[in-house]
N, C-alpha and C. Protein backbone atom coordinates (compact mmCIF):
# COMPACT_ATOMS: atom_id res chain seq x y z
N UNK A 1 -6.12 17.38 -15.37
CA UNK A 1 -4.80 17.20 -14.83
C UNK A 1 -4.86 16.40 -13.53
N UNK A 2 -6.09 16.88 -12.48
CA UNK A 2 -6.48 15.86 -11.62
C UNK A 2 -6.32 14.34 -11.65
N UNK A 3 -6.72 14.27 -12.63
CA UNK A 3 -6.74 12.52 -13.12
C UNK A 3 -5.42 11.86 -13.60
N UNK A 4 -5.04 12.82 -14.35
CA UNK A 4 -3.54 12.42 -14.82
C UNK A 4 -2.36 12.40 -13.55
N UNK A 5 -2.18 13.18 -12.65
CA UNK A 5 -1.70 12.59 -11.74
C UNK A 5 -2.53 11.68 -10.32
N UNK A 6 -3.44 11.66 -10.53
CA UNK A 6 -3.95 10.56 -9.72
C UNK A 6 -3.82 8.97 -10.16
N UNK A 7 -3.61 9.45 -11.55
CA UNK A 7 -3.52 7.76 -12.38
C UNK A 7 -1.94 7.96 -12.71
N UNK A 8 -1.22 8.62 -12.39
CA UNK A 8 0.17 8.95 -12.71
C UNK A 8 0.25 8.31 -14.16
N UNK A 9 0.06 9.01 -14.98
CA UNK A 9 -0.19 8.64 -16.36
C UNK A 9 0.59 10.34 -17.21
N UNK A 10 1.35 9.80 -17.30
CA UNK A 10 2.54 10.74 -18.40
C UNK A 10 1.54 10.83 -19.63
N UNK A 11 1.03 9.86 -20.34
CA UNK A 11 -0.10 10.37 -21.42
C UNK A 11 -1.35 11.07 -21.42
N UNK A 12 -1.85 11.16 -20.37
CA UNK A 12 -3.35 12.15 -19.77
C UNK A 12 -2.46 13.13 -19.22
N UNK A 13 -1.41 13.51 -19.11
CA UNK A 13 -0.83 14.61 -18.26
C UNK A 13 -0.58 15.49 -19.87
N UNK A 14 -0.14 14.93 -20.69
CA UNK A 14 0.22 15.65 -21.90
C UNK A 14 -1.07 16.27 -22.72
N UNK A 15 -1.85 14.82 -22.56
CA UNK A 15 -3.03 15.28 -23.40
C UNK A 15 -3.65 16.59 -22.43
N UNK A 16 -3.76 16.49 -21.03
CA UNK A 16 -4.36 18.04 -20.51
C UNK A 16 -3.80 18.75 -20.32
N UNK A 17 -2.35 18.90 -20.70
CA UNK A 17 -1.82 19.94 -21.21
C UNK A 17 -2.33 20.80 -22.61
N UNK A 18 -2.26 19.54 -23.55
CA UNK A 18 -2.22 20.03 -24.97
C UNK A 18 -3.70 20.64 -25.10
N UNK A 19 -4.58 20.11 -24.34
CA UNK A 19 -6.10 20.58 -24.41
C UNK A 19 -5.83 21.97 -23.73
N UNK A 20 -5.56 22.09 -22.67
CA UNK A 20 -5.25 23.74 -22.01
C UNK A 20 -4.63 24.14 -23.00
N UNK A 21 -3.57 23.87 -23.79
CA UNK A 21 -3.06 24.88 -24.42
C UNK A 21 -3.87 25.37 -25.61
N UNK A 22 -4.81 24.55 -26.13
CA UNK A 22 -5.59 24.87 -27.13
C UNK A 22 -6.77 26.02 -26.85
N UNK A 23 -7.17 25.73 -25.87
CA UNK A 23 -8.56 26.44 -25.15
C UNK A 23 -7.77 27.82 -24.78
N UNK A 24 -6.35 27.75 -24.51
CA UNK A 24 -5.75 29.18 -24.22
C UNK A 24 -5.43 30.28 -25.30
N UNK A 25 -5.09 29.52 -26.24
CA UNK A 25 -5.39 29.61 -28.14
C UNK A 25 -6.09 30.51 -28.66
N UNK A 26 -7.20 29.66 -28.39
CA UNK A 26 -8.45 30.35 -28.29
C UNK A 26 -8.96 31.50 -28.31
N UNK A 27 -8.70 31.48 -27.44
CA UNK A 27 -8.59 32.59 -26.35
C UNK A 27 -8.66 33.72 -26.77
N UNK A 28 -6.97 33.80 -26.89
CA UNK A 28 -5.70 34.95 -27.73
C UNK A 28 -6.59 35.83 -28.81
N UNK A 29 -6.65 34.01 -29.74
CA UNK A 29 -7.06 34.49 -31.29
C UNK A 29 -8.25 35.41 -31.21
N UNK A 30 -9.17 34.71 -30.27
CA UNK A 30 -10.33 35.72 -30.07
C UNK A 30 -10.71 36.84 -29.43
N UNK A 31 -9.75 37.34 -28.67
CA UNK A 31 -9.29 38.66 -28.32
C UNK A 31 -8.48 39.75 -29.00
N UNK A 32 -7.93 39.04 -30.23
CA UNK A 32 -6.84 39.48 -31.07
C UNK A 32 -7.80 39.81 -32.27
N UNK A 33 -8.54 39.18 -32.64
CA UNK A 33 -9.03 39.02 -33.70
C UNK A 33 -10.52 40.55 -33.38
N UNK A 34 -10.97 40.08 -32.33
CA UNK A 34 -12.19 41.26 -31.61
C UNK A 34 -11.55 42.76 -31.54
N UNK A 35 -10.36 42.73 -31.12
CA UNK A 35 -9.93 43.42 -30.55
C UNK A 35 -9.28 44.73 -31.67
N UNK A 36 -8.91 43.95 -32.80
CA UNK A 36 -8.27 44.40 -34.21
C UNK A 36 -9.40 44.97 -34.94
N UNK A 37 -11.10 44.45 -35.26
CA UNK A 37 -12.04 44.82 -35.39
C UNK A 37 -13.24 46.20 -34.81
N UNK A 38 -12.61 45.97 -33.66
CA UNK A 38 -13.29 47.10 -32.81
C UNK A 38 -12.63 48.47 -32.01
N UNK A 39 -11.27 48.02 -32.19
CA UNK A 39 -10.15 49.34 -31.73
C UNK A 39 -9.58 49.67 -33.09
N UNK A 40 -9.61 51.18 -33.13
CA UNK A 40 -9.26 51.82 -34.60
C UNK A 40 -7.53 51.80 -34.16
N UNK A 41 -6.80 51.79 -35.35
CA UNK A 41 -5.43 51.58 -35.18
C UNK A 41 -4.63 50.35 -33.68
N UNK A 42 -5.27 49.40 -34.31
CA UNK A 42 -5.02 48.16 -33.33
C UNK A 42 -4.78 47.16 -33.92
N UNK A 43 -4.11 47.33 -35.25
CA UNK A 43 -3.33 46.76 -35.87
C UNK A 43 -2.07 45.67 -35.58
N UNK A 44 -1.35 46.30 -34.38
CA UNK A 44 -0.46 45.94 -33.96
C UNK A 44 -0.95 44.13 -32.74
N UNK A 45 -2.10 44.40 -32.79
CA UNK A 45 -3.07 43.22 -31.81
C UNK A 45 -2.80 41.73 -32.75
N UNK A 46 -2.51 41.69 -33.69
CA UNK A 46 -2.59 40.42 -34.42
C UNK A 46 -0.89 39.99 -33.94
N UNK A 47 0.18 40.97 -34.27
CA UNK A 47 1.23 39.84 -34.09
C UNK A 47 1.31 39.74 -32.55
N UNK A 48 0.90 41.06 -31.94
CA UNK A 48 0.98 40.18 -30.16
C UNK A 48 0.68 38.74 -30.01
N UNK A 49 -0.73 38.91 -30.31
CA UNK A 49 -1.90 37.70 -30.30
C UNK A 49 -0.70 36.78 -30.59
N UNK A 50 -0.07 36.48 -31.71
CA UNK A 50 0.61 35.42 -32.31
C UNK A 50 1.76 35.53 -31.40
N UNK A 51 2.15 36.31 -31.15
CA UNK A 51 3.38 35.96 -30.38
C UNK A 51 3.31 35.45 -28.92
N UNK A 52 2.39 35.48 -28.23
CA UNK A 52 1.08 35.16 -27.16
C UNK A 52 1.33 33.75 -27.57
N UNK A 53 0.64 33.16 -28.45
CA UNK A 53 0.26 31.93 -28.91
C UNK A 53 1.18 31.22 -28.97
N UNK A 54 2.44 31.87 -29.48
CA UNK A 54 4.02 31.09 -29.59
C UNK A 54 4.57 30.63 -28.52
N UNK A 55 4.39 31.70 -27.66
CA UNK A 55 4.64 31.25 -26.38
C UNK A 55 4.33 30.19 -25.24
N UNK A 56 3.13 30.50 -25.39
CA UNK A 56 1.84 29.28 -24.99
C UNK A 56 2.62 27.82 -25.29
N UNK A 57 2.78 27.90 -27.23
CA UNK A 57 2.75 26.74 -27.30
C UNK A 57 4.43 25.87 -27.09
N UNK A 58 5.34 27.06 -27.19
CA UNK A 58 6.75 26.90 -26.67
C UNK A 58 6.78 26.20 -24.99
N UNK A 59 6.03 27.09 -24.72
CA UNK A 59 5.83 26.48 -22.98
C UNK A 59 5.50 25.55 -22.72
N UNK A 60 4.67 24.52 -23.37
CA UNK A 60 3.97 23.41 -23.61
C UNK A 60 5.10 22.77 -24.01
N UNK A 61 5.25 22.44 -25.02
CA UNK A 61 6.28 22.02 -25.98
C UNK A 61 7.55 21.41 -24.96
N UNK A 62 8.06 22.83 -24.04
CA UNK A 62 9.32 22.43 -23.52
C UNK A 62 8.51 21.33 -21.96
N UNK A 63 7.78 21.87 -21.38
CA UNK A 63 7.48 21.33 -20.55
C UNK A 63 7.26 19.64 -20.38
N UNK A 64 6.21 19.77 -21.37
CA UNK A 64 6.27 17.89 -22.15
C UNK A 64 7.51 17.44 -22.33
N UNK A 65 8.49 18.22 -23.02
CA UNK A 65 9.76 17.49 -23.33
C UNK A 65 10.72 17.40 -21.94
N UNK A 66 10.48 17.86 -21.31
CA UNK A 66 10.81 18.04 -19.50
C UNK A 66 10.47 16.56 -18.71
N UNK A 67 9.31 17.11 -19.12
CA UNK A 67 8.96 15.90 -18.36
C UNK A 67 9.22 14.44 -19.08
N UNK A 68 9.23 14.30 -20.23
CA UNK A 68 9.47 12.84 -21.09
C UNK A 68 10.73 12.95 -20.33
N UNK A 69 11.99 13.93 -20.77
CA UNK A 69 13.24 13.31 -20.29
C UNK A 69 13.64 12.77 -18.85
N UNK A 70 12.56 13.56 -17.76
CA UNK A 70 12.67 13.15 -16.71
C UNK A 70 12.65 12.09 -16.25
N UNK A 71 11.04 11.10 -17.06
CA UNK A 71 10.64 10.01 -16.80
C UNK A 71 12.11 8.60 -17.27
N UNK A 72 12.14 9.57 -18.59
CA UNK A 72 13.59 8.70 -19.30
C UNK A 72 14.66 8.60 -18.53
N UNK A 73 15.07 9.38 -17.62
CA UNK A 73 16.09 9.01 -16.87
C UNK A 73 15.72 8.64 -15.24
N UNK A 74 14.19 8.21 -15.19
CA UNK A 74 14.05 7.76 -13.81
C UNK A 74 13.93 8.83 -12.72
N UNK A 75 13.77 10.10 -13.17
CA UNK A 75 13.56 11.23 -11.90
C UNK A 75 12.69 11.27 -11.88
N UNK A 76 11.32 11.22 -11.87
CA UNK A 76 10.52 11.67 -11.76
C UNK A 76 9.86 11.08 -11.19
N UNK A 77 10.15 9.96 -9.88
CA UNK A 77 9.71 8.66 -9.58
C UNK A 77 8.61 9.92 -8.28
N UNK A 78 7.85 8.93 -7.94
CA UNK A 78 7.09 9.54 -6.68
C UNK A 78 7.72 9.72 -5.72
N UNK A 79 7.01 10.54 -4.79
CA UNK A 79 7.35 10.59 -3.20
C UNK A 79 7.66 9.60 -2.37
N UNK A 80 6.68 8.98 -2.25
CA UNK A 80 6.50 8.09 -1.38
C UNK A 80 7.21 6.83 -2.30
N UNK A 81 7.64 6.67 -3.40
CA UNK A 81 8.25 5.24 -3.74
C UNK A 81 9.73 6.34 -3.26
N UNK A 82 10.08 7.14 -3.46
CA UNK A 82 11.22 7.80 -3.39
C UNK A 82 11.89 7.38 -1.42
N UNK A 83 10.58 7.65 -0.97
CA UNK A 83 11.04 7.59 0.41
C UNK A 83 11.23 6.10 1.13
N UNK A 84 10.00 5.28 0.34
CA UNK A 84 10.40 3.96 0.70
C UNK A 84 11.41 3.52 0.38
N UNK A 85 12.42 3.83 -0.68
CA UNK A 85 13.90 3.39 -1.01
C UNK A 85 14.76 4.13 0.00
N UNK A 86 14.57 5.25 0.23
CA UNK A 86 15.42 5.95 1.02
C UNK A 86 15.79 5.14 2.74
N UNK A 87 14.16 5.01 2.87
CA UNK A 87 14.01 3.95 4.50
C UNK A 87 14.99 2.78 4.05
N UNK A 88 14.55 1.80 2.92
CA UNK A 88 15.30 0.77 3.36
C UNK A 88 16.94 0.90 3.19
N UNK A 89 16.96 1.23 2.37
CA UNK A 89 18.69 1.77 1.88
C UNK A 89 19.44 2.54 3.55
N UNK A 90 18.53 3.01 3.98
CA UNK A 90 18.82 3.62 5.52
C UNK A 90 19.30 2.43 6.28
N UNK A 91 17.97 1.72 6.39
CA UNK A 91 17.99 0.16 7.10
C UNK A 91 19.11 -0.61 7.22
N UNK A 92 19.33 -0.61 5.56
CA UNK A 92 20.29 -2.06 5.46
C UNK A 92 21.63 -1.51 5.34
N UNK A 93 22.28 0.04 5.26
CA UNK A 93 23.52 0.61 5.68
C UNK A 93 23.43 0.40 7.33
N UNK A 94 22.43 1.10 7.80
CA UNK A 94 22.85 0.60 9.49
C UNK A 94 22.90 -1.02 9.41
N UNK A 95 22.46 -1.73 9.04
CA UNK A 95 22.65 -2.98 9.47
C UNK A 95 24.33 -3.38 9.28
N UNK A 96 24.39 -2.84 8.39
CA UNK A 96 26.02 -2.87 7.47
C UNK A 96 26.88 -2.48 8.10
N UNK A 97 26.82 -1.46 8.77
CA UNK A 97 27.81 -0.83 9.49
C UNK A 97 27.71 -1.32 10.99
N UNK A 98 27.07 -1.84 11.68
CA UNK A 98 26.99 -2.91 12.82
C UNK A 98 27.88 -4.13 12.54
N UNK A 99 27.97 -4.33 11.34
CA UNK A 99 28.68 -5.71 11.10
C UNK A 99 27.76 -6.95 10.67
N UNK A 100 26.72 -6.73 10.24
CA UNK A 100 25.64 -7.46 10.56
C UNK A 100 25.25 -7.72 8.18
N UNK A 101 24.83 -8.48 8.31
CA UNK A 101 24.28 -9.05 6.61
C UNK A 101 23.25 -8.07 6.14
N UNK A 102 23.83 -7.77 5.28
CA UNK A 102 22.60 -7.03 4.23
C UNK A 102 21.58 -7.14 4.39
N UNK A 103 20.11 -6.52 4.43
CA UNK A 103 18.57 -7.36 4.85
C UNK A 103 18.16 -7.38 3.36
């Protein structure tokens, strides 16, 4: 995820999402699955597990789609490009309101 926002790259941000969410998967299944095997009447461990997993991957799911729409409508711009518009747009209203030409 380091990399994906260091390279501000919306496609490495998804893909280390989708990789965390898999390895978290994992996880579940293999705690669910151990856990159903070795606790007597622990039956009930498989649909947690799955419902665990649903979640996981719901969370993922919406988040990615969060963020696509964000990018789609231009919010999601950086800080610092955010603030450099803010300075000049500052700039060239004071200039404006002096009486003075747009810069």
């Amino acid at each position: 995820m380091k990399v994906a926002r260091d390279r501000k790259s919306s496609v490495l941000a998804s893909n280390a999402v989708h990789h965390r969410v898999d390895s978290l998967t994992g996880i579940v299944t293999l705690l669910a699955i151990l856990g159903a095997n070795f606790l007597s009447n622990a039956a009930w461990l498989d649909p947690v597990g799955g419902l665990l997993i649903s979640l996981l991957v719901i969370k993922a799911g919406f988040t990615n789609t969060l963020s696509a729409l964000y990018e789609l409508a231009d919010r999601s711009i950086d800080e610092e490009v955010r603030s450099s518009v803010k300075k000049q747009v500052t700039k060239s209203l004071g200039g404006w309101r002096r009486g003075m030409k747009w810069n």
